[in-house]
C-alpha atoms as a PDB file:
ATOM      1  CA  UNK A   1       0.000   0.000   0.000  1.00  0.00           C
ATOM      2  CA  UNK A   2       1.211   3.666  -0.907  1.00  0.00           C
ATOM      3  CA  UNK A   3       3.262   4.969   2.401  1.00  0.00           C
ATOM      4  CA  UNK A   4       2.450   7.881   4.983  1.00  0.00           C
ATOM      5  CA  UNK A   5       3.944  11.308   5.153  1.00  0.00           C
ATOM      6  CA  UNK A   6       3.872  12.585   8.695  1.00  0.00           C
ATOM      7  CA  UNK A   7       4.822  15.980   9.190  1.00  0.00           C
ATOM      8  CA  UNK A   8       8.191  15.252  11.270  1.00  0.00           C
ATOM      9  CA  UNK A   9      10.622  12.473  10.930  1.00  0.00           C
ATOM     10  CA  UNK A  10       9.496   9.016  12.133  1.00  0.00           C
ATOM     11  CA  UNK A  11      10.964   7.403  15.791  1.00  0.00           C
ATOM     12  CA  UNK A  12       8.453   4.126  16.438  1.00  0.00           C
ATOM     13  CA  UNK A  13       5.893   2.089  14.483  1.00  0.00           C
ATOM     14  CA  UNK A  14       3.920  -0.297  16.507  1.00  0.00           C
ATOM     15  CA  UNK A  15       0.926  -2.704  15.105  1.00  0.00           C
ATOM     16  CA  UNK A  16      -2.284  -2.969  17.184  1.00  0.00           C
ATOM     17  CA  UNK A  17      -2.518  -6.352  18.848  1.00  0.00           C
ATOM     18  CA  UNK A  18      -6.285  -5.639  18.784  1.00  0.00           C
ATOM     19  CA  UNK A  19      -7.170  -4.493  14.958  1.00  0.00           C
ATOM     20  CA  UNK A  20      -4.974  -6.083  12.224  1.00  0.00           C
ATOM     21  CA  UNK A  21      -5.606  -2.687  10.127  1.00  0.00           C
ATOM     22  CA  UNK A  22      -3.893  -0.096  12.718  1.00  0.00           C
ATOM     23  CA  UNK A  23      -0.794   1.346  13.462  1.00  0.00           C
ATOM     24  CA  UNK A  24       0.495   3.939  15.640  1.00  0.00           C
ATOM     25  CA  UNK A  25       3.547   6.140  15.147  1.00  0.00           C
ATOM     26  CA  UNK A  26       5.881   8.142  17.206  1.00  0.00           C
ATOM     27  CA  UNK A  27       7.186  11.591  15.576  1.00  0.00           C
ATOM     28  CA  UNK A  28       9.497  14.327  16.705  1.00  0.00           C
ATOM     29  CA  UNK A  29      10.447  17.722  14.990  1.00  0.00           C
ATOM     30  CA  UNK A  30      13.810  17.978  13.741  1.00  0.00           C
ATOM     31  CA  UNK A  31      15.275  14.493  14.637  1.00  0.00           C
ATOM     32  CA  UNK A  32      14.025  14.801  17.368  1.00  0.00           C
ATOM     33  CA  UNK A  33      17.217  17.386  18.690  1.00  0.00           C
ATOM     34  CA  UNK A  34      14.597  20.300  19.675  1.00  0.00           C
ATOM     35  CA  UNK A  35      10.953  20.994  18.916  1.00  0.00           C
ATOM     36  CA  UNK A  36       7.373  19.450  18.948  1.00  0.00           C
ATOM     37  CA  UNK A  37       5.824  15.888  18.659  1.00  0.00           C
ATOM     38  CA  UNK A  38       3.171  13.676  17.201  1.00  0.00           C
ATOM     39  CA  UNK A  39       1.616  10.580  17.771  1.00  0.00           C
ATOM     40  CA  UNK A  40      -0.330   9.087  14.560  1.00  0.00           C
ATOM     41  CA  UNK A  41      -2.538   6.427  14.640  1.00  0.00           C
ATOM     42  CA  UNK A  42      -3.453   5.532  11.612  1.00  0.00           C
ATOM     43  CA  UNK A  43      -5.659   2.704   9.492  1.00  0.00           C
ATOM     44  CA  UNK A  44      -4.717   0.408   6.619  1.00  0.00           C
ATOM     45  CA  UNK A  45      -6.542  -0.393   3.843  1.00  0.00           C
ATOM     46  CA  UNK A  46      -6.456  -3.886   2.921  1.00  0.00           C
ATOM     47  CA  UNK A  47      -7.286  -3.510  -0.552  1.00  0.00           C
ATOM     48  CA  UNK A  48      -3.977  -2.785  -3.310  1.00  0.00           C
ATOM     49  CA  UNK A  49      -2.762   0.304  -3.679  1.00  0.00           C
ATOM     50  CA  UNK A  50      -5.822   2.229  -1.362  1.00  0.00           C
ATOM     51  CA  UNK A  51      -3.500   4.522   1.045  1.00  0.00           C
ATOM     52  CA  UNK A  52      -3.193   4.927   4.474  1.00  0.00           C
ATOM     53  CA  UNK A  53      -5.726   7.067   6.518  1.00  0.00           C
ATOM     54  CA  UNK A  54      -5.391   9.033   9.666  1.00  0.00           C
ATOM     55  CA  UNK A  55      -7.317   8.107  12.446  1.00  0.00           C
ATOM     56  CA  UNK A  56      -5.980  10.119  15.338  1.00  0.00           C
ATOM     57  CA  UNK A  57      -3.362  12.560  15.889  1.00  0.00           C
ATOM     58  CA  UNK A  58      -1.971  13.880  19.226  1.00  0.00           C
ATOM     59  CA  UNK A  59       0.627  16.945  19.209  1.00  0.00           C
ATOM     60  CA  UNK A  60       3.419  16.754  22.197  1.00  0.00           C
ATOM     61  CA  UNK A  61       5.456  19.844  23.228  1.00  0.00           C
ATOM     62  CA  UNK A  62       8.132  17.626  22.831  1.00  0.00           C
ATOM     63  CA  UNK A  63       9.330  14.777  20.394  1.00  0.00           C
ATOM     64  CA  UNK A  64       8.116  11.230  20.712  1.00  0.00           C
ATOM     65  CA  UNK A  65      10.246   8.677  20.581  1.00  0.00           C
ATOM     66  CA  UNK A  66       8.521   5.759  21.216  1.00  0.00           C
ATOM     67  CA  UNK A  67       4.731   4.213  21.777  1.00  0.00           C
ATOM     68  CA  UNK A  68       3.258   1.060  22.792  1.00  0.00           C
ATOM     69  CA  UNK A  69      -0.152  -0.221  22.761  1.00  0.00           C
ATOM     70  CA  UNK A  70      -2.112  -1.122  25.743  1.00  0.00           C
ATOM     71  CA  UNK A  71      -2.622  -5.137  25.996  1.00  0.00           C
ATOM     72  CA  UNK A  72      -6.052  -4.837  27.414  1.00  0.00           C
ATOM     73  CA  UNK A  73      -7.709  -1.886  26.084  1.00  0.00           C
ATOM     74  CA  UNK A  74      -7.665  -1.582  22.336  1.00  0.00           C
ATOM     75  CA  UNK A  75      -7.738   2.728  22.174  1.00  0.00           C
ATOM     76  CA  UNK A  76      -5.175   3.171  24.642  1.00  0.00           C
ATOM     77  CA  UNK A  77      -1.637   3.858  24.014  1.00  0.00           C
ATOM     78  CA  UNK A  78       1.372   4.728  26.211  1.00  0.00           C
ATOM     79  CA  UNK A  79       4.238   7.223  24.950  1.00  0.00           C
ATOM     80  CA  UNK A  80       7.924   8.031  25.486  1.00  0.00           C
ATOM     81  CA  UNK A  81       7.980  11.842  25.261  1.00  0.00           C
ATOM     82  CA  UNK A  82      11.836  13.744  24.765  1.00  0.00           C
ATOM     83  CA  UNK A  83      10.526  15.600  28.093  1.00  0.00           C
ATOM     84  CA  UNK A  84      10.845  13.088  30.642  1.00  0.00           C
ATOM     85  CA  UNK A  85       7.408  12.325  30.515  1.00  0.00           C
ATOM     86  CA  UNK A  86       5.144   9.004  29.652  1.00  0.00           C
ATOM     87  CA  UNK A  87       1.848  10.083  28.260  1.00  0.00           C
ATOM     88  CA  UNK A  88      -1.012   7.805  28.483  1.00  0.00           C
ATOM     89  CA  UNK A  89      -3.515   8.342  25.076  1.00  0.00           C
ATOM     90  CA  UNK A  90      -7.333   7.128  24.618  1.00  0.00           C
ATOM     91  CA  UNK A  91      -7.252   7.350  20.578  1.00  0.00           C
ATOM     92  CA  UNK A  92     -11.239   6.826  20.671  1.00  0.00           C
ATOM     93  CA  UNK A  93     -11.225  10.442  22.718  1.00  0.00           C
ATOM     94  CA  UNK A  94     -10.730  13.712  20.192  1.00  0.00           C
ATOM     95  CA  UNK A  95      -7.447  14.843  20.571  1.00  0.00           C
ATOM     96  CA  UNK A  96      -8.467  18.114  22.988  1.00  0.00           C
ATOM     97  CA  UNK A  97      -9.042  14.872  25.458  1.00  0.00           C
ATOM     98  CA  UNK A  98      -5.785  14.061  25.188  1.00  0.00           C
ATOM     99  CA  UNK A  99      -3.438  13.032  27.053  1.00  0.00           C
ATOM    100  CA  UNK A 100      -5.598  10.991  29.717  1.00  0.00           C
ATOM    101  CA  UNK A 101      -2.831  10.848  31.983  1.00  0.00           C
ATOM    102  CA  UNK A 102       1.005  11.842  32.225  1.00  0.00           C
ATOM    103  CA  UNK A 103       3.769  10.406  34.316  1.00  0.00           C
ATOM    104  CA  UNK A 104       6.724  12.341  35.192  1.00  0.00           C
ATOM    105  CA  UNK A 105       9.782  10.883  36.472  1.00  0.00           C
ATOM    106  CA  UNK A 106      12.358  10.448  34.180  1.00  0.00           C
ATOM    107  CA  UNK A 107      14.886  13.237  34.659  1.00  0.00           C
ATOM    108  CA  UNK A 108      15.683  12.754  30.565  1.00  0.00           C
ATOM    109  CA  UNK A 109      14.483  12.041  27.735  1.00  0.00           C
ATOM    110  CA  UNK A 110      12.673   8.709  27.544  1.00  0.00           C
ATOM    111  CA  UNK A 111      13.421   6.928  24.620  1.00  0.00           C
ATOM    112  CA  UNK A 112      11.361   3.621  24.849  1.00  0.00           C
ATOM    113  CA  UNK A 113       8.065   2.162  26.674  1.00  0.00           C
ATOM    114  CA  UNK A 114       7.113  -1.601  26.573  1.00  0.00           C
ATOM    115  CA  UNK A 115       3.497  -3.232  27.385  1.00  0.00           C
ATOM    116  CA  UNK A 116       3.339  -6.727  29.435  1.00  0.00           C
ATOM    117  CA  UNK A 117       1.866  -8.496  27.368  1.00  0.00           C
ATOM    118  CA  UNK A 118       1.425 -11.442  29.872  1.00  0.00           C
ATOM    119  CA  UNK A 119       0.182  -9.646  33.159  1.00  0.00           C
ATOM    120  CA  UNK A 120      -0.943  -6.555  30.539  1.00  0.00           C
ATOM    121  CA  UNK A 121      -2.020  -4.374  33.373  1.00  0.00           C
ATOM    122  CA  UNK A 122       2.317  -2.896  33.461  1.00  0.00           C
ATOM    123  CA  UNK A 123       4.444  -1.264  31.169  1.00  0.00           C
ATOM    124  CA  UNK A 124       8.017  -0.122  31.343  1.00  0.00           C
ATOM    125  CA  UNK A 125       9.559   3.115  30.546  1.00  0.00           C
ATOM    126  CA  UNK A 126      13.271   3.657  30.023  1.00  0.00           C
ATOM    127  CA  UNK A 127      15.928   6.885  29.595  1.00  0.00           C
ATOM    128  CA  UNK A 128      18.868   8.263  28.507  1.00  0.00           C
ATOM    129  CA  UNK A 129      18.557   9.417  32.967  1.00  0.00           C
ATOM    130  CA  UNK A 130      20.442   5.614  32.460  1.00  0.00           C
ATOM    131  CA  UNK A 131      16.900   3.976  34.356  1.00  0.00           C
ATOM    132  CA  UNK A 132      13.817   1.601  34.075  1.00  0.00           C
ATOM    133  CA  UNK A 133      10.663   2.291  35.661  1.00  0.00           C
ATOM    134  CA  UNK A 134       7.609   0.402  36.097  1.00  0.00           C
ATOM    135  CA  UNK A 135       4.108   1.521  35.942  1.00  0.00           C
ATOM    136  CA  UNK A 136       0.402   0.498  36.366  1.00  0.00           C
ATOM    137  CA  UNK A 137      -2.596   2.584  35.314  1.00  0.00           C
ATOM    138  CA  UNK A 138      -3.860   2.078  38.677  1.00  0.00           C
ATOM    139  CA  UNK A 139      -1.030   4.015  40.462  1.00  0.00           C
ATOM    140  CA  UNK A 140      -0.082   7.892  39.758  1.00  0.00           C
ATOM    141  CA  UNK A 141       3.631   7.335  40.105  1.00  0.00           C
ATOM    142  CA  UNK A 142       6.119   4.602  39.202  1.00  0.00           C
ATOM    143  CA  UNK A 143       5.788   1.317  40.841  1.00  0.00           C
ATOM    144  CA  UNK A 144       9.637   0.714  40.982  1.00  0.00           C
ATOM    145  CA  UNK A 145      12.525   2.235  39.099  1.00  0.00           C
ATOM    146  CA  UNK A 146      15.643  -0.168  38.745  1.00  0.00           C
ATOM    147  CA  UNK A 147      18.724   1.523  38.287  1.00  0.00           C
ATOM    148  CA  UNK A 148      21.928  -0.497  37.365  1.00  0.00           C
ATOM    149  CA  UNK A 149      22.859   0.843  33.807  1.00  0.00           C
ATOM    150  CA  UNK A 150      25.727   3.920  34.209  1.00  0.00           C
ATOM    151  CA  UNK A 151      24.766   5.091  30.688  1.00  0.00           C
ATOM    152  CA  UNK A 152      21.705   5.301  28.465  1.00  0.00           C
ATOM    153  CA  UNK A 153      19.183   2.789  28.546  1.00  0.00           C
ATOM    154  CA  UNK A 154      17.369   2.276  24.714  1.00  0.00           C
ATOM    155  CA  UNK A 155      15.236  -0.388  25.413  1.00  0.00           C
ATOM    156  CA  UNK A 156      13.557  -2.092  27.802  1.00  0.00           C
ATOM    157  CA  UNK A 157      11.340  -5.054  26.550  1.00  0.00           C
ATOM    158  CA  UNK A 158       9.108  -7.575  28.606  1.00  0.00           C
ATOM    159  CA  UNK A 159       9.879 -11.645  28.420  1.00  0.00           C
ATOM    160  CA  UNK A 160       7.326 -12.734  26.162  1.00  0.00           C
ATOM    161  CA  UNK A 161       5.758 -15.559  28.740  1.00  0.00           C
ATOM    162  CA  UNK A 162       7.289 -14.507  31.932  1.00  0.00           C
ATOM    163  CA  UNK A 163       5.100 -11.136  33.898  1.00  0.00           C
ATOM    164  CA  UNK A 164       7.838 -10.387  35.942  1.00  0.00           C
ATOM    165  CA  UNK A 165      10.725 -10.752  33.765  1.00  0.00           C
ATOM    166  CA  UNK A 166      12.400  -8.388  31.361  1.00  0.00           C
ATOM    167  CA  UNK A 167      15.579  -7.226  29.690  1.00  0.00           C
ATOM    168  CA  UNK A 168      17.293  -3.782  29.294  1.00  0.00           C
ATOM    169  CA  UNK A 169      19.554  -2.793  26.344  1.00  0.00           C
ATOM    170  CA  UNK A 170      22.094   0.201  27.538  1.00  0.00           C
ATOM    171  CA  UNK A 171      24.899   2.467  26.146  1.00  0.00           C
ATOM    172  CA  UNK A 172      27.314   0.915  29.015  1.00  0.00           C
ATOM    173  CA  UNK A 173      27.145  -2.142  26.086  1.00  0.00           C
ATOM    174  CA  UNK A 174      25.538  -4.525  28.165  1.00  0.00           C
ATOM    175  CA  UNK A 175      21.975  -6.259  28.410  1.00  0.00           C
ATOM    176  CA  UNK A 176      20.782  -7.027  31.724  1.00  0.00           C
ATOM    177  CA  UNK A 177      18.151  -9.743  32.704  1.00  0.00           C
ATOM    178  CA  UNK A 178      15.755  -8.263  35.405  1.00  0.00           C
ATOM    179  CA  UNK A 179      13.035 -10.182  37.958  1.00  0.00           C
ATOM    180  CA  UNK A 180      10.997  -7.575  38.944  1.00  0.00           C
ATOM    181  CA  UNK A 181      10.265  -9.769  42.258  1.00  0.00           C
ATOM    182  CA  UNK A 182      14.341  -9.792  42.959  1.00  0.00           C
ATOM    183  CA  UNK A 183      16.200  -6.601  44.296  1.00  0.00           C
ATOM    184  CA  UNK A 184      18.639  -6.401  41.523  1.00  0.00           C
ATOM    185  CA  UNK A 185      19.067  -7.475  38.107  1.00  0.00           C
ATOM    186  CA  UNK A 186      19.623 -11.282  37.953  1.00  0.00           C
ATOM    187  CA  UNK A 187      22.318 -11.369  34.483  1.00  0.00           C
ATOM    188  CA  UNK A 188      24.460  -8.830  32.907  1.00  0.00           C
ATOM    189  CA  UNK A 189      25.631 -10.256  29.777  1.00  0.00           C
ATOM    190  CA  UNK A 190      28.471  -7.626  28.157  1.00  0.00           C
ATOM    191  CA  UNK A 191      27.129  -7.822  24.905  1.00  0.00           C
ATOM    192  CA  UNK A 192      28.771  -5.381  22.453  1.00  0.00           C
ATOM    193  CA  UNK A 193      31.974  -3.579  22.588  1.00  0.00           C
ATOM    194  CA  UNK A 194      30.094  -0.234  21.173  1.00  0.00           C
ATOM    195  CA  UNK A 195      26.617   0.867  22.129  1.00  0.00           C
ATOM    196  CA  UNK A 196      23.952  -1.437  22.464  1.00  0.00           C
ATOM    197  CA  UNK A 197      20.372   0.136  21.143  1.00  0.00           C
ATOM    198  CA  UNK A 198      18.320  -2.645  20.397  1.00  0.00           C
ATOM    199  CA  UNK A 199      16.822  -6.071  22.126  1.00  0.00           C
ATOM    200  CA  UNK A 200      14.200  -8.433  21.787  1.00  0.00           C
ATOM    201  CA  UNK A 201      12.765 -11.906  23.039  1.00  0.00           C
ATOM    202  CA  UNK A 202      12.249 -14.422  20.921  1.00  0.00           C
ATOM    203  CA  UNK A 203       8.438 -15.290  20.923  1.00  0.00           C
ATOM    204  CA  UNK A 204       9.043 -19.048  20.728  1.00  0.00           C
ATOM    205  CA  UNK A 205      11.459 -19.483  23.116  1.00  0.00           C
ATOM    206  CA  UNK A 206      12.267 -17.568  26.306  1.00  0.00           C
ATOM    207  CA  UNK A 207      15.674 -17.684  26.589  1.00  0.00           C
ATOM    208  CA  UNK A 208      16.442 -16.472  23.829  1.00  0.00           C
ATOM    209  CA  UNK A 209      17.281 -12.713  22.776  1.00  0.00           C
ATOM    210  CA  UNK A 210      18.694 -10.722  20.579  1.00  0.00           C
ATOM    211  CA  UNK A 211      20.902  -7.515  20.558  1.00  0.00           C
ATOM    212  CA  UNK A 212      21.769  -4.661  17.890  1.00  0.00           C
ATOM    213  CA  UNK A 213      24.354  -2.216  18.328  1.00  0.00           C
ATOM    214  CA  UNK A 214      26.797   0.692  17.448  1.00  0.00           C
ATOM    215  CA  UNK A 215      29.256  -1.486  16.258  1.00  0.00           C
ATOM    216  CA  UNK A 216      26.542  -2.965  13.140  1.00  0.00           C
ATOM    217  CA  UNK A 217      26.204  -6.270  14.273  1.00  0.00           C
ATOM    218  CA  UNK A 218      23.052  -8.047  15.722  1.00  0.00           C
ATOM    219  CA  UNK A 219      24.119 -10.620  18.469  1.00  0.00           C
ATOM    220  CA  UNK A 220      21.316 -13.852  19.671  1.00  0.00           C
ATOM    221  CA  UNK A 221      22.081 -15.105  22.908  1.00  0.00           C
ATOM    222  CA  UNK A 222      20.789 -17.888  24.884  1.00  0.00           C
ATOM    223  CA  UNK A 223      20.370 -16.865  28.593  1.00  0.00           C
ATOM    224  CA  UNK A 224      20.970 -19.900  30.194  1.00  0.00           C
ATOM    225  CA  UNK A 225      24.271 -20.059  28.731  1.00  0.00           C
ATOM    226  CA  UNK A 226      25.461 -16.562  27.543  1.00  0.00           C
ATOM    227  CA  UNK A 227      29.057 -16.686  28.003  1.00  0.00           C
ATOM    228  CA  UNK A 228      28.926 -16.060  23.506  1.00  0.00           C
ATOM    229  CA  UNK A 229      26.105 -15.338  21.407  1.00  0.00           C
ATOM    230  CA  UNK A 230      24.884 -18.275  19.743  1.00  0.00           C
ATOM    231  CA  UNK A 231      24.799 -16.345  16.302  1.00  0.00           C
ATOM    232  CA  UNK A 232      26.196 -12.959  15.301  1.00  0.00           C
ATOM    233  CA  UNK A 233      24.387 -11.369  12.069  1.00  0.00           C
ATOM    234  CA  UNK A 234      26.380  -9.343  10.214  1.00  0.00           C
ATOM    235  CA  UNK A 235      24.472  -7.063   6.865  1.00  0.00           C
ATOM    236  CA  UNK A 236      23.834  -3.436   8.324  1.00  0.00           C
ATOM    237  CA  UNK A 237      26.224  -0.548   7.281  1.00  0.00           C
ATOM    238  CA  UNK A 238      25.883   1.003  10.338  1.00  0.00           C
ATOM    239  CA  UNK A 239      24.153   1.144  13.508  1.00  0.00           C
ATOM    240  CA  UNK A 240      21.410  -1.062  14.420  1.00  0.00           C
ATOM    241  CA  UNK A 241      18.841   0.507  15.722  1.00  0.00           C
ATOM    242  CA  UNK A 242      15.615  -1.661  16.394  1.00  0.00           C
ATOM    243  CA  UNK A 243      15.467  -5.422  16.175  1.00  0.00           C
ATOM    244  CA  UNK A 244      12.040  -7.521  16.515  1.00  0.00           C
ATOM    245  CA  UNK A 245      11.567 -11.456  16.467  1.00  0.00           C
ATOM    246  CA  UNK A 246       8.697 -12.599  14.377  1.00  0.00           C
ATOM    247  CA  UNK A 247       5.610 -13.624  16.225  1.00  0.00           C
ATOM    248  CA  UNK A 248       4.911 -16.049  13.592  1.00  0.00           C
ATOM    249  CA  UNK A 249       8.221 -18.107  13.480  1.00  0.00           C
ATOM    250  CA  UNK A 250      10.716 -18.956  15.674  1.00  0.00           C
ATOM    251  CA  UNK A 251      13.864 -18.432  13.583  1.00  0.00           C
ATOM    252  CA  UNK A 252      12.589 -15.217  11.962  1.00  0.00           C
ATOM    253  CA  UNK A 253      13.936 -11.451  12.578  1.00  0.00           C
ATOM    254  CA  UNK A 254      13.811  -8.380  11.392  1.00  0.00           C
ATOM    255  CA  UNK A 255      15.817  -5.008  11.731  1.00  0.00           C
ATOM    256  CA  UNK A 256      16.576  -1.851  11.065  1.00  0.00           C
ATOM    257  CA  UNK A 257      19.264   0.634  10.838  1.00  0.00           C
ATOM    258  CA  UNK A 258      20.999   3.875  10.529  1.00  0.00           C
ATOM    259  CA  UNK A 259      22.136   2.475   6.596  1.00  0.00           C
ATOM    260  CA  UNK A 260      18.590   3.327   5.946  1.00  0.00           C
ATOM    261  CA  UNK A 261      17.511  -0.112   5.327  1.00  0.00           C
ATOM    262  CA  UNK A 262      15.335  -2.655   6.721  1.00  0.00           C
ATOM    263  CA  UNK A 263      16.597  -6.144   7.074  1.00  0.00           C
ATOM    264  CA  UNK A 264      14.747  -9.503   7.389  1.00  0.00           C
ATOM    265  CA  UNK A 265      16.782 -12.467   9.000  1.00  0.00           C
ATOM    266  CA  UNK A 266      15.585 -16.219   9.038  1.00  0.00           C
ATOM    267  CA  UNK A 267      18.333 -17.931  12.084  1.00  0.00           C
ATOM    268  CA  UNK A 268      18.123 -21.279  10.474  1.00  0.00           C
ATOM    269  CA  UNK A 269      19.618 -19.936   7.191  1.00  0.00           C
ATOM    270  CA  UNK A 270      23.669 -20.265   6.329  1.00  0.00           C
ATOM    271  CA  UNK A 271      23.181 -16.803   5.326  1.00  0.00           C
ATOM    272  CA  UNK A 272      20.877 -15.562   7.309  1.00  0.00           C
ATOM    273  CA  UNK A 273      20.393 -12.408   5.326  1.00  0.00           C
ATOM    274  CA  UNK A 274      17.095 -12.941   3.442  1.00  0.00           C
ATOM    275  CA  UNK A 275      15.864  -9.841   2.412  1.00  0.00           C
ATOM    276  CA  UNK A 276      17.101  -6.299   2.290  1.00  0.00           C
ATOM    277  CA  UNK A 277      14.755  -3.201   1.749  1.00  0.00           C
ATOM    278  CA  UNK A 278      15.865  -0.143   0.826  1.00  0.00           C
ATOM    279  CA  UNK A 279      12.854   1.913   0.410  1.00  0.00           C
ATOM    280  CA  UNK A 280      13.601   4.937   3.221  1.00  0.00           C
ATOM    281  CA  UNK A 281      15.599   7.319   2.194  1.00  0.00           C
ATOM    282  CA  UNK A 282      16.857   8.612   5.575  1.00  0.00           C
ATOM    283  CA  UNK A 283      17.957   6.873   8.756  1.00  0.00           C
ATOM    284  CA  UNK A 284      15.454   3.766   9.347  1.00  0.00           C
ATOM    285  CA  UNK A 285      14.620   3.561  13.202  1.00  0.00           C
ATOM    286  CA  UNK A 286      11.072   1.910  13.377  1.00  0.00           C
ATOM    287  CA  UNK A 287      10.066  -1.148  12.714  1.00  0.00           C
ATOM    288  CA  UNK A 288       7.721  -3.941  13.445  1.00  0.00           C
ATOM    289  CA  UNK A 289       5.818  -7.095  12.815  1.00  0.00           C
ATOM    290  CA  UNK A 290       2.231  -7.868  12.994  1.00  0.00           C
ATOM    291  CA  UNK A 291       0.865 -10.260  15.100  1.00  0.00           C
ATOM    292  CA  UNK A 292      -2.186 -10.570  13.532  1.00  0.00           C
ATOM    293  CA  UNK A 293      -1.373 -10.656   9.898  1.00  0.00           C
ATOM    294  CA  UNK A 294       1.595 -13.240   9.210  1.00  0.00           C
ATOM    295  CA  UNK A 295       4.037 -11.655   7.051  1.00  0.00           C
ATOM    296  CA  UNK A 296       2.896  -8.222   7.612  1.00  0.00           C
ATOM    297  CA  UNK A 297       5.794  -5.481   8.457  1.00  0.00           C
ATOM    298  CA  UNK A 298       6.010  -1.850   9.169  1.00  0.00           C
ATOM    299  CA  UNK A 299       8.564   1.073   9.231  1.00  0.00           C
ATOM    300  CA  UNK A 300       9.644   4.518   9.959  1.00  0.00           C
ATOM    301  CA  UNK A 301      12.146   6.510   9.709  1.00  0.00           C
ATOM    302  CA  UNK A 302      13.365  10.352   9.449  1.00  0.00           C
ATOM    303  CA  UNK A 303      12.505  10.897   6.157  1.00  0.00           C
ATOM    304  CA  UNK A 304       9.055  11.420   7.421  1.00  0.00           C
ATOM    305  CA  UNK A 305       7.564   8.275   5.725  1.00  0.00           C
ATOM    306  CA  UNK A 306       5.358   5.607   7.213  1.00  0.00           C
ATOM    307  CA  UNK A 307       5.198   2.275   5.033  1.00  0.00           C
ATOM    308  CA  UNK A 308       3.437  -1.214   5.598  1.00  0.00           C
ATOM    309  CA  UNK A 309       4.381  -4.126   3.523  1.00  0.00           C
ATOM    310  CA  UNK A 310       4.047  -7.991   2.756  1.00  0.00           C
ATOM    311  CA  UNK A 311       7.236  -9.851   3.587  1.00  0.00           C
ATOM    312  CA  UNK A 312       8.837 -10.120   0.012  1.00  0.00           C
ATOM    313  CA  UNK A 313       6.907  -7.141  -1.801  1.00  0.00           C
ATOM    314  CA  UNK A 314       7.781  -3.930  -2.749  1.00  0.00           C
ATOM    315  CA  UNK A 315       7.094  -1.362   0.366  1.00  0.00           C
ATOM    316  CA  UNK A 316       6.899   1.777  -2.136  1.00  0.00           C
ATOM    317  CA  UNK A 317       4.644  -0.410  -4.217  1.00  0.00           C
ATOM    318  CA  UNK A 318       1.493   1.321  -4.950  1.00  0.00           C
END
């Protein structure tokens, strides 16, 4: 289907897990360095070459970096704001509505948020203020904050079958396992020698994540046994900056990257490397996979577009 202009340069595409035809997508002004936000939700067509409509669209004083959809109530949406804040959105409420609720911690910006999607009453929040913080709707501040990380932390994403567990992906170059039941976290695996900006569970079996960093490369590591990575992918040009493991197959991956292309993987391959898309025409930093619709992938990036394609299809395709 024909892709969507948003007025500033994408940060975050994420599919509902509730309507197979909706997306939402995190904006900021100006790379997001200094200036306003926007969070777009918009709806697909499923019919060739109809284009993307608008559904929603909720201005920030500041960038947005990331958003994540609520895993038990299909119009709400949580977002990582360049302010410090997490903004809670009702997309079925007119945008003067909006934001329902705001959380303000973070001392910097917050650059991702992740929904449980096993307890799906929690999500996480984490900063360049080098912390995680967990939150419930049903509390006005942060239910814990777990500070280990002496740099950045990029990512923080929830094990896909276990409520209380969850990793963190850092600029200190490691990836730490965290029990939210135990008073620290319970692995630190060094990961990367540069930067690490990306993780993600694989959906088929929980010990199993994956990395993406500074230095290009995309690590998968087994956590019971993480002294090396079990696999290190090697395609991007330069920085890796968003990795996600299919919900439809075990083996299958898909990144994306300051080389302004989008990468699929499949684990069980020799070369891994199946396909390479090269449709943005600026850094690529959003991606994702839909859970509803096998095959189905989205992106963003900071040349402002929005695109949805089928896995081996054209994404500028009309």
């Amino acid at each position: 289907m024909p892709g969507f202009k948003t007025p500033f340069n994408g940060y975050s595409v994420k599919f509902s897990p509730f309507y197979e035809n909706r997306i939402a997508v995190a904006t900021a002004q100006n790379f997001g360095i200094i200036g306003n936000g926007r969070v777009h939700v918009l709806d697909l067509s499923l019919n060739p070459g109809v284009p993307m409509t608008e559904l929603a669209a909720c201005d920030t004083a500041d960038g947005v970096y990331d958003v994540a959809w609520s895993e038990s109530h299909d119009s709400l949406l949580v977002a990582a704001i360049a302010d410090g804040s997490v903004k809670l959105y009702d997309v079925a409420l007119p945008p003067t509505s909006n934001p329902i609720r705001s959380f303000h911690e973070h001392t910097r910006e917050v650059h991702s948020t992740d929904y449980n999607p096993v307890r799906r009453d929690s999500f996480l929040s984490s900063s360049w203020d080098d912390t995680i913080k967990l939150w419930t709707l049903d509390r006005p501040t942060s239910v814990r904050t777990f500070k280990e990380h002496v740099y950045c932390v990029y990512s923080a994403v929830w094990n896909p079958r276990h409520g209380d567990v969850f990793a963190s992906a850092s600029g200190d170059c490691t990836v730490r396992i965290w029990d939210v039941r135990e008073p620290g976290s319970t692995m630190i695996i060094p990961g990367h020698e540069s930067e690490i900006l990306a993780c993600d569970w694989n959906k088929y079996d929980d010990g199993i994540i994956a990395t993406g960093s500074v230095d290009k490369s995309i690590k998968v590591w087994d956590v019971r046994n993480s002294r090396v990575p079990i696999t290190v992918l090697n395609g991007h040009g330069y920085a890796v900056r968003r990795i996600k493991f299919s919900p439809h197959g075990r083996n299958s991956m898909v990144s994306c990257s300051y080389d302004m292309t989008v990468c699929s993987w499949d684990l069980m391959m020799e070369n891994a490397l199946v396909s390479r898309y090269g449709h943005h025409t600026e850094f690529a930093v959003g991606i994702d996979m839909s859970v509803l619709v096998e095959g189905l992938l989205a992106s963003t990036g900071w040349d402002t577009m929005v695109y949805v394609w089928h896995h081996g299809t054209n994404p500028r395709a009309p």
